[in-house]
Protein backbone atom coordinates (compact mmCIF):
# COMPACT_ATOMS: atom_id res chain seq x y z
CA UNK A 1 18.33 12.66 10.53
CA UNK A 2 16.97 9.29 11.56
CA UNK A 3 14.89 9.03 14.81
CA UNK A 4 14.94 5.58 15.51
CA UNK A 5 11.71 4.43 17.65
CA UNK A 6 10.68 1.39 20.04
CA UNK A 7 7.03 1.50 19.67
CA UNK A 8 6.87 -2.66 20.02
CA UNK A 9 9.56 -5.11 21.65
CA UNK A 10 12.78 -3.98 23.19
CA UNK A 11 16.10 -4.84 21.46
CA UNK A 12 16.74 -8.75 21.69
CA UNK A 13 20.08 -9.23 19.55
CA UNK A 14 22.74 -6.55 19.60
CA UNK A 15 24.39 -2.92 20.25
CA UNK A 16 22.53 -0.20 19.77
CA UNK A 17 25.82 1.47 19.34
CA UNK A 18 26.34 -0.87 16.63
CA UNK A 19 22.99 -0.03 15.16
CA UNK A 20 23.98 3.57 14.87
CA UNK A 21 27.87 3.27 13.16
CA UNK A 22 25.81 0.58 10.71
CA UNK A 23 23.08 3.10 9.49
CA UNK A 24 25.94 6.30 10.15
CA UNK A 25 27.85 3.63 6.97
CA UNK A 26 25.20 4.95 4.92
CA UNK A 27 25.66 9.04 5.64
CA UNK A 28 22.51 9.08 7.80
CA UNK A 29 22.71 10.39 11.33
CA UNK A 30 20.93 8.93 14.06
CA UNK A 31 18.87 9.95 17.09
CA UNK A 32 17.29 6.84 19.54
CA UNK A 33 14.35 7.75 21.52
CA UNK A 34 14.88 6.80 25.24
CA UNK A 35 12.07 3.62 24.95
CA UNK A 36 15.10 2.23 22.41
CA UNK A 37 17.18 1.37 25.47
CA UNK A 38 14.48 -0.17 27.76
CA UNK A 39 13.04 -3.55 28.55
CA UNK A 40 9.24 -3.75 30.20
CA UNK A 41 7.61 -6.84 30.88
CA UNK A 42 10.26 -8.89 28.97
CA UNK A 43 8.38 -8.18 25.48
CA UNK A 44 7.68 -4.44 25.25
CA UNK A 45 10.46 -1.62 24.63
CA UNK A 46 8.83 0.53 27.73
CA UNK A 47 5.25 1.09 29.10
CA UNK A 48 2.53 2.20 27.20
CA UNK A 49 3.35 5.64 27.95
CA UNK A 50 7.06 5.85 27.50
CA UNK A 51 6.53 3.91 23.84
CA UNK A 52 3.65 6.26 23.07
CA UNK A 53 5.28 10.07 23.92
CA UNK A 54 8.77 8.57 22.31
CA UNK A 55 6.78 8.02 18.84
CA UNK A 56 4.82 11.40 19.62
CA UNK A 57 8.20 13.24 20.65
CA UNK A 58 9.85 11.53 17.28
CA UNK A 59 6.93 13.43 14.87
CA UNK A 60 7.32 16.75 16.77
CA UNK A 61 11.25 16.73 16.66
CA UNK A 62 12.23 19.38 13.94
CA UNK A 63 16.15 17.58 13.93
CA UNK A 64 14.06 14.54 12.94
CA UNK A 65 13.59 13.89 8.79
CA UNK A 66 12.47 10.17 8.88
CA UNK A 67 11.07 7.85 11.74
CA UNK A 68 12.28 4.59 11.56
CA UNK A 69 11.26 1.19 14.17
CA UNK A 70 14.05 0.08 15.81
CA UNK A 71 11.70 -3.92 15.48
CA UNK A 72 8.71 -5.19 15.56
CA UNK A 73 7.77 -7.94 18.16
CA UNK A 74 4.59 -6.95 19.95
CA UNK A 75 3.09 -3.68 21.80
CA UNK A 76 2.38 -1.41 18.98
CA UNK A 77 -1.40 -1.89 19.38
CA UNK A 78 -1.27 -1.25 22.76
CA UNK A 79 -1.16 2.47 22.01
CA UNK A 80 -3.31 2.87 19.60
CA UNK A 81 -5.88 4.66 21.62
CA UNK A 82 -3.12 6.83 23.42
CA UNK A 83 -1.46 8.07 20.33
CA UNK A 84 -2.57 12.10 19.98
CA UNK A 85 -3.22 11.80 16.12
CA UNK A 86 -2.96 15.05 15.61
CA UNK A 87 0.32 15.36 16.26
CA UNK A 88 1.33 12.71 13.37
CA UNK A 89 -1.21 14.72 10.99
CA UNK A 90 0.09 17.96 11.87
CA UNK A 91 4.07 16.90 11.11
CA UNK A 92 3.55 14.33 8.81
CA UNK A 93 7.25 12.61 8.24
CA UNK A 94 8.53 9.14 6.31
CA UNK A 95 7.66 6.87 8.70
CA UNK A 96 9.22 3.11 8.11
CA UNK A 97 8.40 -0.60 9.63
CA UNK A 98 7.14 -3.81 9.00
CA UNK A 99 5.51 -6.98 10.98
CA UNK A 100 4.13 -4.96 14.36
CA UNK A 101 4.79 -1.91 13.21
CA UNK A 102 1.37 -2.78 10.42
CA UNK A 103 -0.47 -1.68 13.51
CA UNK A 104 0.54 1.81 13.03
CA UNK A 105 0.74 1.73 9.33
CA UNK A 106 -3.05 1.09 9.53
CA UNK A 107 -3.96 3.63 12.05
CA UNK A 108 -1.74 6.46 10.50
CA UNK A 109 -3.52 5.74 7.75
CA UNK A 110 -6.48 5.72 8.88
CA UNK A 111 -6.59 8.40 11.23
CA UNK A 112 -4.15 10.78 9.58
CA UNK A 113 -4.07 9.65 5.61
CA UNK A 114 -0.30 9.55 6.32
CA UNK A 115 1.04 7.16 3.53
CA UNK A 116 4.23 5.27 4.83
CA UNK A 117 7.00 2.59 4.50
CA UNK A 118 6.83 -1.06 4.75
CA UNK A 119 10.49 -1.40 4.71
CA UNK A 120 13.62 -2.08 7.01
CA UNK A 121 14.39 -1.54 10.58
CA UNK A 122 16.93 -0.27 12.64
CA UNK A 123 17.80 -3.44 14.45
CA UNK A 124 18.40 -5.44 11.32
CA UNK A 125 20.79 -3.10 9.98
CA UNK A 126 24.00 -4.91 10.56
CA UNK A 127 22.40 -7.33 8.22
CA UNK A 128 21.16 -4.86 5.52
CA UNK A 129 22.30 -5.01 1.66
CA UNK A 130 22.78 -2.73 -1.58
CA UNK A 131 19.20 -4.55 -2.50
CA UNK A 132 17.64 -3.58 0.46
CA UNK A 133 18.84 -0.36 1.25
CA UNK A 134 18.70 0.77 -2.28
CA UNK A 135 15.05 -0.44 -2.40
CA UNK A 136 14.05 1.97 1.07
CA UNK A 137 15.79 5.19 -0.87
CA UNK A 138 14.25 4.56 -4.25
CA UNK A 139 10.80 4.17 -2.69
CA UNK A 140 11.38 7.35 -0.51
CA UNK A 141 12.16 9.07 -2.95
CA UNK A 142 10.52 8.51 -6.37
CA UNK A 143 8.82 11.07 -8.08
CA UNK A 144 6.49 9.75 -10.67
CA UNK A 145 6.87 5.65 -10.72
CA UNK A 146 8.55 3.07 -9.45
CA UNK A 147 8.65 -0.86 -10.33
CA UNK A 148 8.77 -3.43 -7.38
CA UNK A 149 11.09 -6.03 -8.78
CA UNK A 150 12.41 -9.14 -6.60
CA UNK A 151 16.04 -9.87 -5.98
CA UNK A 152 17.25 -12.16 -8.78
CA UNK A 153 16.83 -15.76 -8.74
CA UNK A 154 13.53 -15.20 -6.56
CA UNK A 155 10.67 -15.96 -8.63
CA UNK A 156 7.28 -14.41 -8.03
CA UNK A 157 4.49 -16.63 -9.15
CA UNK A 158 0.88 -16.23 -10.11
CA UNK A 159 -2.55 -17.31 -8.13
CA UNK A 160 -5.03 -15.63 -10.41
CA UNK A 161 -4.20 -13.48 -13.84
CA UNK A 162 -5.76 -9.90 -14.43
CA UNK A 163 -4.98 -6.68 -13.84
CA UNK A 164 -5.93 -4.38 -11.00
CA UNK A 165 -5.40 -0.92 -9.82
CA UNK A 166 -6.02 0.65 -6.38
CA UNK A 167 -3.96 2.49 -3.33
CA UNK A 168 -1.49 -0.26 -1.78
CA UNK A 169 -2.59 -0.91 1.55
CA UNK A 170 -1.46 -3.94 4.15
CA UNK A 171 1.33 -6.01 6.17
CA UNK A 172 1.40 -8.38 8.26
CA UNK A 173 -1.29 -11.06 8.24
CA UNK A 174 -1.59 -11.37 11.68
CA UNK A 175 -1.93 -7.44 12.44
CA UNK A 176 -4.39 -7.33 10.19
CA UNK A 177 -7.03 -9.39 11.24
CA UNK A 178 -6.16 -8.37 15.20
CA UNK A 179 -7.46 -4.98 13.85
CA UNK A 180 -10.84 -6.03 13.02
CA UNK A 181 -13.45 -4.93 14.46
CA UNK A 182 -11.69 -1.50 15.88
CA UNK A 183 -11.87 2.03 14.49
CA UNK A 184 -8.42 1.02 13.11
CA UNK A 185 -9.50 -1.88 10.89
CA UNK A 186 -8.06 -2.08 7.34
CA UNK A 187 -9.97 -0.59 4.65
CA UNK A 188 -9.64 -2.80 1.25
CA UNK A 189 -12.04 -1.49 -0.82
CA UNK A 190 -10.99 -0.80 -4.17
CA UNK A 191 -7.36 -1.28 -2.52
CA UNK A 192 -4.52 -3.79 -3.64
CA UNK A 193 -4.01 -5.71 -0.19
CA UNK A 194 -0.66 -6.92 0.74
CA UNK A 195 0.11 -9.73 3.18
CA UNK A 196 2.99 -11.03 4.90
CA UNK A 197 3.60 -13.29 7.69
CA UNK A 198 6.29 -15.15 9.89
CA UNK A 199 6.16 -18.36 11.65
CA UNK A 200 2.70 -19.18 11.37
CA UNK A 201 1.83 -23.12 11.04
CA UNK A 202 -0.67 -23.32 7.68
CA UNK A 203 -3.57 -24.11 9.53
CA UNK A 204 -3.15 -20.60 11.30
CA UNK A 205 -2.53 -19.35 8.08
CA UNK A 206 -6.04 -20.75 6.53
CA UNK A 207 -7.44 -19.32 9.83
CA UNK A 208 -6.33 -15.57 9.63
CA UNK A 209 -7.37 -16.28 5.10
CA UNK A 210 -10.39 -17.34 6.27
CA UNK A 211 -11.75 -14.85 8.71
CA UNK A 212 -10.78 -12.15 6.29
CA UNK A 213 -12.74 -14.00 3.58
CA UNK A 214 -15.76 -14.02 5.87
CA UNK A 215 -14.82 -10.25 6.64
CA UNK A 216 -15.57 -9.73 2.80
CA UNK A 217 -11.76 -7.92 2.92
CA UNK A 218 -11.01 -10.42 0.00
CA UNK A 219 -14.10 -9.48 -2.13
CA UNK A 220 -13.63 -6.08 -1.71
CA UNK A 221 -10.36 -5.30 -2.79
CA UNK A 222 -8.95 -4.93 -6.31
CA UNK A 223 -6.44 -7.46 -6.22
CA UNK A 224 -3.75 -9.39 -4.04
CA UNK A 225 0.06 -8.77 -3.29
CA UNK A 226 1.27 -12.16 -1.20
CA UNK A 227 5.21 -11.46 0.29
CA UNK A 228 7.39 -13.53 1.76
CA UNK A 229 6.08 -16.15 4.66
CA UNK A 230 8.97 -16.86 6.77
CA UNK A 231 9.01 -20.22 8.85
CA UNK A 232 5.78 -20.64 8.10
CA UNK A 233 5.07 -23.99 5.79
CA UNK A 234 6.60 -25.26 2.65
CA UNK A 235 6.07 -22.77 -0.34
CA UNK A 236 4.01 -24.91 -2.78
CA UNK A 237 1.35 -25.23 0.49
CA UNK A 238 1.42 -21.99 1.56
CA UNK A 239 0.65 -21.12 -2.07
CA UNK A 240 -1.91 -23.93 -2.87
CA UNK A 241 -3.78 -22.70 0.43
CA UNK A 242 -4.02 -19.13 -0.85
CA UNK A 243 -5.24 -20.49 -4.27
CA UNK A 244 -7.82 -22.24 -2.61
CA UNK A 245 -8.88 -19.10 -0.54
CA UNK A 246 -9.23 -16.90 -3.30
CA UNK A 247 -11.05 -19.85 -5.66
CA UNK A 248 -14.11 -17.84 -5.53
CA UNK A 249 -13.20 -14.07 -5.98
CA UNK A 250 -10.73 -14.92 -8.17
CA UNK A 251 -8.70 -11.40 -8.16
CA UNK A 252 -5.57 -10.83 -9.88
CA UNK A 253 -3.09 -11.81 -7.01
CA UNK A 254 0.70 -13.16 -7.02
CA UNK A 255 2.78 -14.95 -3.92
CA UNK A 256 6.51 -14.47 -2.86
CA UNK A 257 6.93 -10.64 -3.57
CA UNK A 258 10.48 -10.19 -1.11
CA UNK A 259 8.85 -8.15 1.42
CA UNK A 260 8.56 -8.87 4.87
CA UNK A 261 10.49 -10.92 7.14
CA UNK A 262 13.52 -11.67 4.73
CA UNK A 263 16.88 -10.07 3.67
CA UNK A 264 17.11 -8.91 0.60
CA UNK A 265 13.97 -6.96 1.16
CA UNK A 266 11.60 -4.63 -1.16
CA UNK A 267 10.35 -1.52 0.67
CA UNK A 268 6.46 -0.74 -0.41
CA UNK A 269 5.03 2.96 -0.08
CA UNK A 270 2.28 1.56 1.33
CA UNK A 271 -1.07 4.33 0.49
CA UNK A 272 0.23 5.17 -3.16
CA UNK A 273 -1.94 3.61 -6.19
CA UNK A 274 -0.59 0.99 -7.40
CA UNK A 275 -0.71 -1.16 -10.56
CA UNK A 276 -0.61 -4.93 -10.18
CA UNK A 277 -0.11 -7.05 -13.10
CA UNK A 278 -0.89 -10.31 -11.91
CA UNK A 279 -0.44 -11.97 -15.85
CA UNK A 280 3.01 -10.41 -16.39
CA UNK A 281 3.56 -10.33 -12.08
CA UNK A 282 4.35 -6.78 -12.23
CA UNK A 283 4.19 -4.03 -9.77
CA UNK A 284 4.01 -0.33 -10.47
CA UNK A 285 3.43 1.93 -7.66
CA UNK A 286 2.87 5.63 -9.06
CA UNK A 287 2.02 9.46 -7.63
CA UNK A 288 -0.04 10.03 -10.49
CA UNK A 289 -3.10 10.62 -9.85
């Protein structure tokens, strides 16, 4: 069973009821938690507290296989410091989101070594494809390898060639850097760091680069997985700013991997290791130790 959570922003567009017959399509059954159906502040699915004991209640449900966002938004690292950890590491489950939701990627992480899913929500599900959904169960569920290849027709491109190797670890740009400087900050060394963003203008863009330049994130990881910027600047500047950025490290890195905010999208096991070819732009993810 899916347990769908609200750990961010309430539901903006459509039916939860339409939600569940949309991911039901797919043979899943689904559970909501109660912050799924409320609206605090305008911008947060439920207080701090409901949010937090829904996502708690979620891990500690034994009806519950996978946890899955309902959206992302804002809120999720406003309960950072309530979550009881111990309850995550003690019934570890898939757990899948994307944009806020890199909050709690990077403190389950963290705090737990849970490895989870950058992948689709429950509110975008009326909107979901083959790709997409095909792309969540193969990354659930592969054994020994699996190849992150974009839709066709969407190119990936090169910023620097080489190959590097390292745990996949990342999201969303902006989450990222709001973590640093807390116990939850990302780790990158010896990592492959992935970033995605939305709706950023490119000078916010060069900020957020910049300040985890000066953080040393950029020197200390293996290499660089860029996704998909949505609404944020035209392509060739988004990628000329990132070449610039990374003039001086120079690590193998690529741009426009379909992950993030766009539909088709790739789902990324985000804590396995993971191969990046930046010469060929190939992505292995692997078990293997």
């Amino acid at each position: 069973m899916i347990g769908i959570v609200a750990p961010s922003g309430p539901l903006r567009d459509g039916d939860l009821e339409d939600i569940k017959k949309c991911i039901e399509s797919y043979g899943q059954k689904v559970k909501f938690s109660r912050s799924c159906y409320l609206n605090h502040k305008g911008y947060l699915a439920g207080d701090d507290f409901a949010r937090c004991r829904d996502l708690e209640a979620m891990f500690l449900d034994d009806e519950v296989d996978v946890v899955m966002c309902l959206r992302g938004g804002y809120g999720a690292m406003r309960i950072l410091d309530m979550i009881n950890y111990d309850i995550i590491r003690s019934n570890p489950k898939i757990f899948i989101g994307f944009s806020d939701i890199t909050a709690l990627h990077l403190a389950f992480y963290k705090k737990c070594g849970l490895k989870t899913f950058h992948g689709i929500m429950g509110a975008s599900s009326p909107r979901w494809d083959k790709f997409s959904y095909k792309s969540l169960v193969d990354a659930i569920n592969f054994k020994n390898e699996l190849v992150l290849k974009n839709p066709k027709h969407q190119k990936i491109h090169k910023i620097f060639g080489g190959i590097a190797e390292g745990e996949i670890v990342g999201g969303n740009l902006a989450l990222i850097v709001s973590t640093l400087g807390t116990e939850y900050e990302i780790d990158t060394k010896g990592k492959i760091l992935f970033i995605e963003d939305i709706g950023e203008p490119l000078y916010k863009l060069d900020r957020m680069m910049t300040q985890l330049k000066m953080c040393k994130k950029l020197d200390e990881c293996n290499g660089i997985i860029f996704g998909d910027f949505k609404d944020c600047a035209d392509e060739k500047d988004i990628y000329n700013l990132l070449k610039e950025t990374l003039k001086d490290c120079k690590k193998p890195s690529i741009f426009n991997l379909k992950s993030g905010h766009c539909m088709p999208m790739l789902t990324i096991p985000l804590g396995e290791r993971c191969v990046l070819d930046a010469n060929e732009k190939n992505i292995k993810i692997s078990r293997k130790i």
